[in-house]
Protein backbone atom coordinates (compact mmCIF):
# COMPACT_ATOMS: atom_id res chain seq x y z
CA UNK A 1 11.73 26.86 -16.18
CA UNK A 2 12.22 29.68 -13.80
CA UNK A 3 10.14 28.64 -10.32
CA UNK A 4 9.12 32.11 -9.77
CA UNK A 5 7.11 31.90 -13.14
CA UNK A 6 5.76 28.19 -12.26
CA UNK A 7 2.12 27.79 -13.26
CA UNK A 8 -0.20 25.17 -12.93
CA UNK A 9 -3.23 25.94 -15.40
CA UNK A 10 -2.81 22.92 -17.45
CA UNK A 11 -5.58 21.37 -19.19
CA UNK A 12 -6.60 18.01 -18.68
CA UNK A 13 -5.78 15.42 -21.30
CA UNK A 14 -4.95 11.86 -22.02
CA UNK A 15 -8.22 10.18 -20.08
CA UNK A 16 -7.85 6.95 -21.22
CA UNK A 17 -10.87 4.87 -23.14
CA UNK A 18 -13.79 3.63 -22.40
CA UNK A 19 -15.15 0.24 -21.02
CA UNK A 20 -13.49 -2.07 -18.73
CA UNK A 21 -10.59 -1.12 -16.65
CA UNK A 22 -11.24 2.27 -16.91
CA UNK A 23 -8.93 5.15 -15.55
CA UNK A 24 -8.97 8.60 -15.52
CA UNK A 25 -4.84 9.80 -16.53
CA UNK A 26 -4.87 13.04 -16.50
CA UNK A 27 -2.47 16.24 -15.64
CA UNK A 28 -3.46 17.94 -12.50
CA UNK A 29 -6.64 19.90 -12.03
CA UNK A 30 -5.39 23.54 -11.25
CA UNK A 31 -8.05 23.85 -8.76
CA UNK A 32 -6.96 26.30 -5.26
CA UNK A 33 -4.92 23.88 -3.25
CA UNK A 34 -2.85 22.49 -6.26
CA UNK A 35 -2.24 26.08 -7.51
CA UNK A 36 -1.12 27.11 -3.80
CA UNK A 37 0.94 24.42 -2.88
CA UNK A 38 2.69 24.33 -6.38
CA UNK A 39 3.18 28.14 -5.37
CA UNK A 40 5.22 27.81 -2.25
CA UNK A 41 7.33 24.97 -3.01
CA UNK A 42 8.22 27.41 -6.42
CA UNK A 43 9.25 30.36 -3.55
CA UNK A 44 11.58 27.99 -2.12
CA UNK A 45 12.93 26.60 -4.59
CA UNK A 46 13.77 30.70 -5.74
CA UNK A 47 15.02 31.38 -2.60
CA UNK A 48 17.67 28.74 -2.07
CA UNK A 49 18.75 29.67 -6.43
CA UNK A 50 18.84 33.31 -5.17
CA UNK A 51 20.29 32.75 -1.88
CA UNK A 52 21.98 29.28 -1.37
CA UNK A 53 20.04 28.36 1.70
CA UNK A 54 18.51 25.61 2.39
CA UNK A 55 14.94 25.33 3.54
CA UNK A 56 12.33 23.02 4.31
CA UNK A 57 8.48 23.04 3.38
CA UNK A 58 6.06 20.49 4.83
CA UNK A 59 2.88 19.70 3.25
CA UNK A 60 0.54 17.64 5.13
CA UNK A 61 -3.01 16.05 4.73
CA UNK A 62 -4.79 12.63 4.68
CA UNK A 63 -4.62 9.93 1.89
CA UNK A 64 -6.06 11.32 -1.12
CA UNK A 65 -5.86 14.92 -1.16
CA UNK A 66 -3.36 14.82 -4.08
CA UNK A 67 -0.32 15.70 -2.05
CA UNK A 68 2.00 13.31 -4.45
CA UNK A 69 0.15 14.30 -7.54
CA UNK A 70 1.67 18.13 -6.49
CA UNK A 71 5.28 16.79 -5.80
CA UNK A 72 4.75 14.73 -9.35
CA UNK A 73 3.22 17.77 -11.16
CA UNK A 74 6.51 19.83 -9.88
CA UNK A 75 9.21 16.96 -10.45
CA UNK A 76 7.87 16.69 -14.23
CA UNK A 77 8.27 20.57 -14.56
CA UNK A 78 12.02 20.60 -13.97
CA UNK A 79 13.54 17.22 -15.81
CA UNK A 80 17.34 15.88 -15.50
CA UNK A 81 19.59 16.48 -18.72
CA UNK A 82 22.65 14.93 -19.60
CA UNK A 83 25.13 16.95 -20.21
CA UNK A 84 28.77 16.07 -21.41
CA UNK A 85 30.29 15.16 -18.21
CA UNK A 86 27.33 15.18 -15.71
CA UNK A 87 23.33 14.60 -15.58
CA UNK A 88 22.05 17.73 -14.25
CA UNK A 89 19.54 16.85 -11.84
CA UNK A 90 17.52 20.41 -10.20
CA UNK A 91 14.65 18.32 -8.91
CA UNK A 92 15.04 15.12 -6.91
CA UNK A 93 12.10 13.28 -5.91
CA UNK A 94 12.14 10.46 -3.43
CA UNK A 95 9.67 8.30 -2.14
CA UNK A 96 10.96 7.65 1.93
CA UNK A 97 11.10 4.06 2.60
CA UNK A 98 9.00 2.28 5.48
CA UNK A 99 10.19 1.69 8.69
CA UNK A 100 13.80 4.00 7.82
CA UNK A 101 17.07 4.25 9.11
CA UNK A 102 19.21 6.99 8.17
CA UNK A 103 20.91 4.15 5.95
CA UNK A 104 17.99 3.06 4.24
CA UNK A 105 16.89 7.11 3.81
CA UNK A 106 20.29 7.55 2.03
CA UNK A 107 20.20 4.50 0.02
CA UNK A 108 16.47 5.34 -1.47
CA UNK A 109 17.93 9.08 -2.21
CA UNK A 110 21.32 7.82 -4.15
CA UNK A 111 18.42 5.04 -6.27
CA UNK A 112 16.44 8.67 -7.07
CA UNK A 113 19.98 9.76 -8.33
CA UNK A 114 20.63 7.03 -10.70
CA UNK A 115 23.94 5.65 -8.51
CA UNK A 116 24.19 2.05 -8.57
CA UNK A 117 24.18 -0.76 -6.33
CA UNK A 118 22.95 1.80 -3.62
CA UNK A 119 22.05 -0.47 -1.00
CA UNK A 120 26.41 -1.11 -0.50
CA UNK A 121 27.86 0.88 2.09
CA UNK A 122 27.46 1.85 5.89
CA UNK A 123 25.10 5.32 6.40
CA UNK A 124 28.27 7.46 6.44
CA UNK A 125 29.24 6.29 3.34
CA UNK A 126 26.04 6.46 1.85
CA UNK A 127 25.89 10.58 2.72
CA UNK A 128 29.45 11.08 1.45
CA UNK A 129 28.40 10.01 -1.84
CA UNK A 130 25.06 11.78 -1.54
CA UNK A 131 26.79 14.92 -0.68
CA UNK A 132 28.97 14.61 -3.69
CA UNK A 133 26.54 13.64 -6.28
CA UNK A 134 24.46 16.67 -5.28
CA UNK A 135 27.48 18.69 -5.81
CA UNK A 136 27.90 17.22 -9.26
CA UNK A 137 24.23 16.89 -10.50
CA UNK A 138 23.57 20.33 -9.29
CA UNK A 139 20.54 19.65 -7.03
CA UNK A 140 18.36 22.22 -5.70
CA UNK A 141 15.29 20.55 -4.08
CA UNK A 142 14.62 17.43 -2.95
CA UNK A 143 10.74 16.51 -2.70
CA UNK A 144 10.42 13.56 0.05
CA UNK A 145 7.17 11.85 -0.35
CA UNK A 146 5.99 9.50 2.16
CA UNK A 147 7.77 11.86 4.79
CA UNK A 148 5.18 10.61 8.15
CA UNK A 149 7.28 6.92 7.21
CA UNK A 150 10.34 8.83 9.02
CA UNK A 151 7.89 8.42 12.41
CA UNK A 152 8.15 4.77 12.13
CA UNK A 153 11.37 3.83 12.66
CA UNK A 154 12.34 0.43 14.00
CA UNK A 155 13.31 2.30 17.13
CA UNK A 156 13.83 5.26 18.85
CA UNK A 157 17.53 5.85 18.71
CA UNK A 158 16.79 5.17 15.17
CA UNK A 159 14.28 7.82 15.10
CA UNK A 160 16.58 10.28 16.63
CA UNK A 161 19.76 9.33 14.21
CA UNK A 162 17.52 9.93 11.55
CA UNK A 163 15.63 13.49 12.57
CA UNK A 164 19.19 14.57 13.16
CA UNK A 165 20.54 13.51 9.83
CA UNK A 166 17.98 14.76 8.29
CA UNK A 167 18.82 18.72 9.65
CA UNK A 168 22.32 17.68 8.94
CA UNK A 169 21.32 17.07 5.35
CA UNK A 170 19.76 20.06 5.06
CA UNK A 171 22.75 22.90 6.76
CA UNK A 172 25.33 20.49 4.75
CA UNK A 173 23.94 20.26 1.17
CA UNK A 174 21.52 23.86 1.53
CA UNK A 175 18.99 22.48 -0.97
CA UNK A 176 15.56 22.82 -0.59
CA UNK A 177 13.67 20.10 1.09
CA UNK A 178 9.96 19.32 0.81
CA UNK A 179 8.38 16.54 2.99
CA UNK A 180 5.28 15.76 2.30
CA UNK A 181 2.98 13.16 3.97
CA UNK A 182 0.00 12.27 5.94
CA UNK A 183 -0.61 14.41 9.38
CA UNK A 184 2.15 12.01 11.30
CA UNK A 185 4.47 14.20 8.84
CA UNK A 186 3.97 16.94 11.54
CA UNK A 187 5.06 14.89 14.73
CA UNK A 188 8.37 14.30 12.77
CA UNK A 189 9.64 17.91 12.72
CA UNK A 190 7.94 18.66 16.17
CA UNK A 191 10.39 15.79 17.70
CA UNK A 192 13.14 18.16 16.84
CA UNK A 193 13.49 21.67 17.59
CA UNK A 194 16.35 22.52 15.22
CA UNK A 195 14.53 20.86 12.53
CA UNK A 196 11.05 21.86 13.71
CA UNK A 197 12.68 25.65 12.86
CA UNK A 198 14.05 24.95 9.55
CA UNK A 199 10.58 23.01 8.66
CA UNK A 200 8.83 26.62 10.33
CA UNK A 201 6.75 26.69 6.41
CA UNK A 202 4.09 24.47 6.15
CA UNK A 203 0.82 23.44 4.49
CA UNK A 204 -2.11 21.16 5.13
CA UNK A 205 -4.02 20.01 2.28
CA UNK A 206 -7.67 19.65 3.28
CA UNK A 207 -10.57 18.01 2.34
CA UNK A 208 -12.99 20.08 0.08
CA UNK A 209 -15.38 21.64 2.77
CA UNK A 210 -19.24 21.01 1.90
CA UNK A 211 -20.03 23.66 4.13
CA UNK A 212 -17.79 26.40 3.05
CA UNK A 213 -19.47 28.08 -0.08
CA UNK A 214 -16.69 28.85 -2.53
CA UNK A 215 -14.91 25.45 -1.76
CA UNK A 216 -18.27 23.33 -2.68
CA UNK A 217 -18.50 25.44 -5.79
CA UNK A 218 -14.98 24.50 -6.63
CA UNK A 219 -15.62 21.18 -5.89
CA UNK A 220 -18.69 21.33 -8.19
CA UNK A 221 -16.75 23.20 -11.04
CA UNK A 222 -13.89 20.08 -10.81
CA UNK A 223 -16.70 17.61 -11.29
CA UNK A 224 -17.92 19.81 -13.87
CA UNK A 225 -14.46 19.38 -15.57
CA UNK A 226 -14.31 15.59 -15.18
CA UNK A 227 -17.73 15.14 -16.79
CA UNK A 228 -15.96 16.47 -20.13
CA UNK A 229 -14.02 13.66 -19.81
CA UNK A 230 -16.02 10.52 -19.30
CA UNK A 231 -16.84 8.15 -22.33
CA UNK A 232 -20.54 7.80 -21.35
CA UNK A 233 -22.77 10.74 -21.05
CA UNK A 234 -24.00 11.21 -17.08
CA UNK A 235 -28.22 11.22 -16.66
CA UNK A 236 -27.96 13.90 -14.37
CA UNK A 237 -25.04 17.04 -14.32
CA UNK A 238 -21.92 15.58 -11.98
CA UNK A 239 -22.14 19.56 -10.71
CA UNK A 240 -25.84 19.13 -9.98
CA UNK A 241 -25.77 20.31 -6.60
CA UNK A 242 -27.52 17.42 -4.76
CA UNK A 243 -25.16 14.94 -7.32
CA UNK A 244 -22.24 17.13 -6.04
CA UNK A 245 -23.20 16.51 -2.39
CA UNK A 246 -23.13 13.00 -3.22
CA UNK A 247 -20.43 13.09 -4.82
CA UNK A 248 -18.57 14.98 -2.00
CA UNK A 249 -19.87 13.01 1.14
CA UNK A 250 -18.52 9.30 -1.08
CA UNK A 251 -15.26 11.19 -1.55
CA UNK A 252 -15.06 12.77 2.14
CA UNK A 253 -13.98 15.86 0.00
CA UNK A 254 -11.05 14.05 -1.37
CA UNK A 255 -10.81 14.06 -5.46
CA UNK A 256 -8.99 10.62 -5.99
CA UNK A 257 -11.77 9.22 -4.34
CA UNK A 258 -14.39 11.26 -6.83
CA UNK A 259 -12.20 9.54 -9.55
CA UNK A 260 -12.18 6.50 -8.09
CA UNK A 261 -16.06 6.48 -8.19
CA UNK A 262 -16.51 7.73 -11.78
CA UNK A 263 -13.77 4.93 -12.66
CA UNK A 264 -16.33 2.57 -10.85
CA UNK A 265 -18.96 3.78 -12.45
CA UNK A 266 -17.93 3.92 -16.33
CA UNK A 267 -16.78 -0.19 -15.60
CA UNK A 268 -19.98 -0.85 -14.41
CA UNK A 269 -21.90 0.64 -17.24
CA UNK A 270 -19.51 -0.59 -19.42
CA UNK A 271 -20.08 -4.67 -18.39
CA UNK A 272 -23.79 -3.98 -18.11
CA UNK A 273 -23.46 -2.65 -21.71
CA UNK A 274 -24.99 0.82 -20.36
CA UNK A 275 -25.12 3.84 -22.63
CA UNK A 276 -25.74 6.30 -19.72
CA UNK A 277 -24.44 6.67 -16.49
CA UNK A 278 -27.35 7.01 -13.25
CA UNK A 279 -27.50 7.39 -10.00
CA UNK A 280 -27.34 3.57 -9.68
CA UNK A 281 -24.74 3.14 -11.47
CA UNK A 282 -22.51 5.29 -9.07
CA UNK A 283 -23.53 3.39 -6.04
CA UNK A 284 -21.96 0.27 -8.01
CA UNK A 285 -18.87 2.38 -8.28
CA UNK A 286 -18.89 3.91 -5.09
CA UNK A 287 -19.19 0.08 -3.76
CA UNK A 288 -16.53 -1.64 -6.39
CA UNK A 289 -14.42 1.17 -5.86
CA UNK A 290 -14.21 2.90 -2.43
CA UNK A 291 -16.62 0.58 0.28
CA UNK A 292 -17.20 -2.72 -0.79
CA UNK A 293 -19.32 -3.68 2.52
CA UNK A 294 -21.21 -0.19 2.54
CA UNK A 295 -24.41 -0.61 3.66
CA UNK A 296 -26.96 0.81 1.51
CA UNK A 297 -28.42 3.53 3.26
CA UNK A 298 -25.34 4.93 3.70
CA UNK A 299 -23.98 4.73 0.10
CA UNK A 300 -24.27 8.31 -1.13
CA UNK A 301 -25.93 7.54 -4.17
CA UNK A 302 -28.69 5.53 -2.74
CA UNK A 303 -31.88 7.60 -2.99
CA UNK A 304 -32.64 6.99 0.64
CA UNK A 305 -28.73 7.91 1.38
CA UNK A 306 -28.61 9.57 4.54
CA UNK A 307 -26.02 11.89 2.93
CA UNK A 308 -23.69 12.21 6.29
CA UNK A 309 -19.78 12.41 6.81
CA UNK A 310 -18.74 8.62 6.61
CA UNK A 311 -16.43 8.93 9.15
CA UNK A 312 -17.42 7.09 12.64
CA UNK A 313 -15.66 3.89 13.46
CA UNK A 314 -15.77 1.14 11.44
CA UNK A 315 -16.65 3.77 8.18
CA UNK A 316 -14.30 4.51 5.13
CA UNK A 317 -13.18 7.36 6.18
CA UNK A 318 -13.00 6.82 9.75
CA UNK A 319 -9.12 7.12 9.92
CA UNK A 320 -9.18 10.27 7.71
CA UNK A 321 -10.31 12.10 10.94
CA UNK A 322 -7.48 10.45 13.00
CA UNK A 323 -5.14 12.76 14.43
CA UNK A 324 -3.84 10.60 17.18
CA UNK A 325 -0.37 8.06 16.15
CA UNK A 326 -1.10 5.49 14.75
CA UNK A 327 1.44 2.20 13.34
CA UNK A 328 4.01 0.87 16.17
CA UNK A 329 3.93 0.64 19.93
CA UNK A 330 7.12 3.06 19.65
CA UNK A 331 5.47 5.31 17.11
CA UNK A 332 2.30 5.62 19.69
CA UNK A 333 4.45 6.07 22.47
CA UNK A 334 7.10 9.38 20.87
CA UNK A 335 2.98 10.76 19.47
CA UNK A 336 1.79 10.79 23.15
CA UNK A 337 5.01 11.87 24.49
CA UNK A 338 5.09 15.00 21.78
CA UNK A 339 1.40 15.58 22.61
CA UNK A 340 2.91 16.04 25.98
CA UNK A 341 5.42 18.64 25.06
CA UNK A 342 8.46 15.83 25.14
CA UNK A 343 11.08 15.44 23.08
């Protein structure tokens, strides 16, 4: 597949059965943010085939907002094939471990390869056989998931080996590199200037905004297309626009939360031996699903819901609206000090 022609309208299939356990599989929505992101990490990708350069992309949002769903939706487009004397490998996708070191970055990236017994070898050796299996495989982006792991290192000279193998990756091998991650992603590339340059692209994926017209009626029109999809009818449209507020302040805005809650709900209607799904059937799968200790007037689908942003301290979504460091006293300490202008 040429990346220039990349598209993303696919329609959803393969939604799983009714009653217990439930799930919603499906290929991603094409809604505005999938379509976009999917986009720019296709213009990269044709820029380093056209010119050999390597680039970075960052894409950045909270848990939820379907960042690894893109980076899936992208690695599926582009397989590995086996040829006669090499697999041919254009689209590497690696989940960064927690806590790295440039060693255990290297050893997750030669596992995404296919090399075995990848945890042998010191870090230098680990790259040397990175940099040749690229060679051979033919690699032209790598998509690092879990990227804001890289900002909780087990220390800070291991924090500074890895930033600065990491832009020594990139001018050695000149693939394309996405990261991709929650908003700590950001502080990673900022600790850097040379790689804060070469990461100079980058994307947040938001929340769907309740008070921004055209994204609540795309939110609507996504519930709209996940109602199609549900074994049990619903008693009242999902795109209803008071059920779609609902619907958006129990899912902060964030679709694998929506699913989450219509997974909840067709299990609960399914033990209760339900033929239709209601408002109080929701709550049950906002509760089973998302908040287990919610209290009722703040479940969305109460009919006395308050209907506000469940964000404030000790809420679900409280650490959605985070933008301060969060994890280790080191990884605390490098977020004030880049706050700070420090490096």
């Amino acid at each position: 597949m040429n990346p220039s022609s990349f598209m993303a309208q696919v329609p959803p299939d393969g939604w799983g059965r009714p009653g217990a356990g439930f799930k919603l599989v499906t290929k991603p929505l094409p809604h505005k943010r999938h379509r976009e992101a999917l986009s720019s990490i296709a213009e990269l990708h044709q820029r380093r085939l056209a010119h050999g350069v390597g680039e970075g992309l960052l894409l950045s949002g909270p848990s939820g907002a379907g960042k690894s769903t893109i980076l899936r939706a992208y690695h599926a487009a582009y397989p590995r094939t086996h040829e006669a004397e090499r697999t041919h490998i254009p689209v590497l996708l690696v989940k960064v471990p927690s806590s790295p070191t440039t060693k255990s970055l290297a050893g997750a990236i030669l596992t995404a390869l296919g090399k075995k017994n990848a945890h042998r070898g010191t870090a230098p050796e680990k790259t040397t056989w990175i940099y040749d299996l690229f060679a051979k495989c033919g690699v032209e982006i790598v998509l690092l998931d879990e990227f804001q792991h890289l900002f909780y290192p087990p220390s800070l000279a291991a924090f500074r080996d890895i930033t600065d193998w990491l832009k020594n990756f990139l001018e050695d091998t000149q693939v394309g590199l996405v990261g991709s991650g929650l908003p700590a992603a950001e502080l990673v590339v900022d600790s850097n200037e040379q790689l804060a340059r070469r990461f100079s692209e980058r994307i947040r994926i938001t929340p769907f905004s309740y008070d921004d017209a055209d994204d609540f009626l795309e939110f609507r029109g996504i519930l709209k297309a996940l109602a199609t999809h549900l074994p049990l009818p619903t008693e009242t449209p999902l795109f209803e626009a008071n059920l779609a507020r609902r619907f958006h302040v129990g899912s902060y805005g964030l679709l694998d939360y929506a699913v989450k809650i219509l997974e909840g709900a067709v299990s609960v209607a399914a033990a209760a031996e339900l033929g239709c799904i209601d408002l109080s059937v929701l709550a049950a799968g906002f509760r089973n699903r998302v908040w287990r200790d919610v209290p009722e007037r703040l479940n969305p689908f109460h009919p006395e819901s308050l209907l506000r942003p469940l964000d404030r301290v000790g809420e679900v979504f409280y650490l959605h609206t985070r933008q301060d460091a969060v994890g280790s006293p080191f990884a605390r300490r490098l977020g004030m000090n880049l706050a700070k202008g420090g490096r």
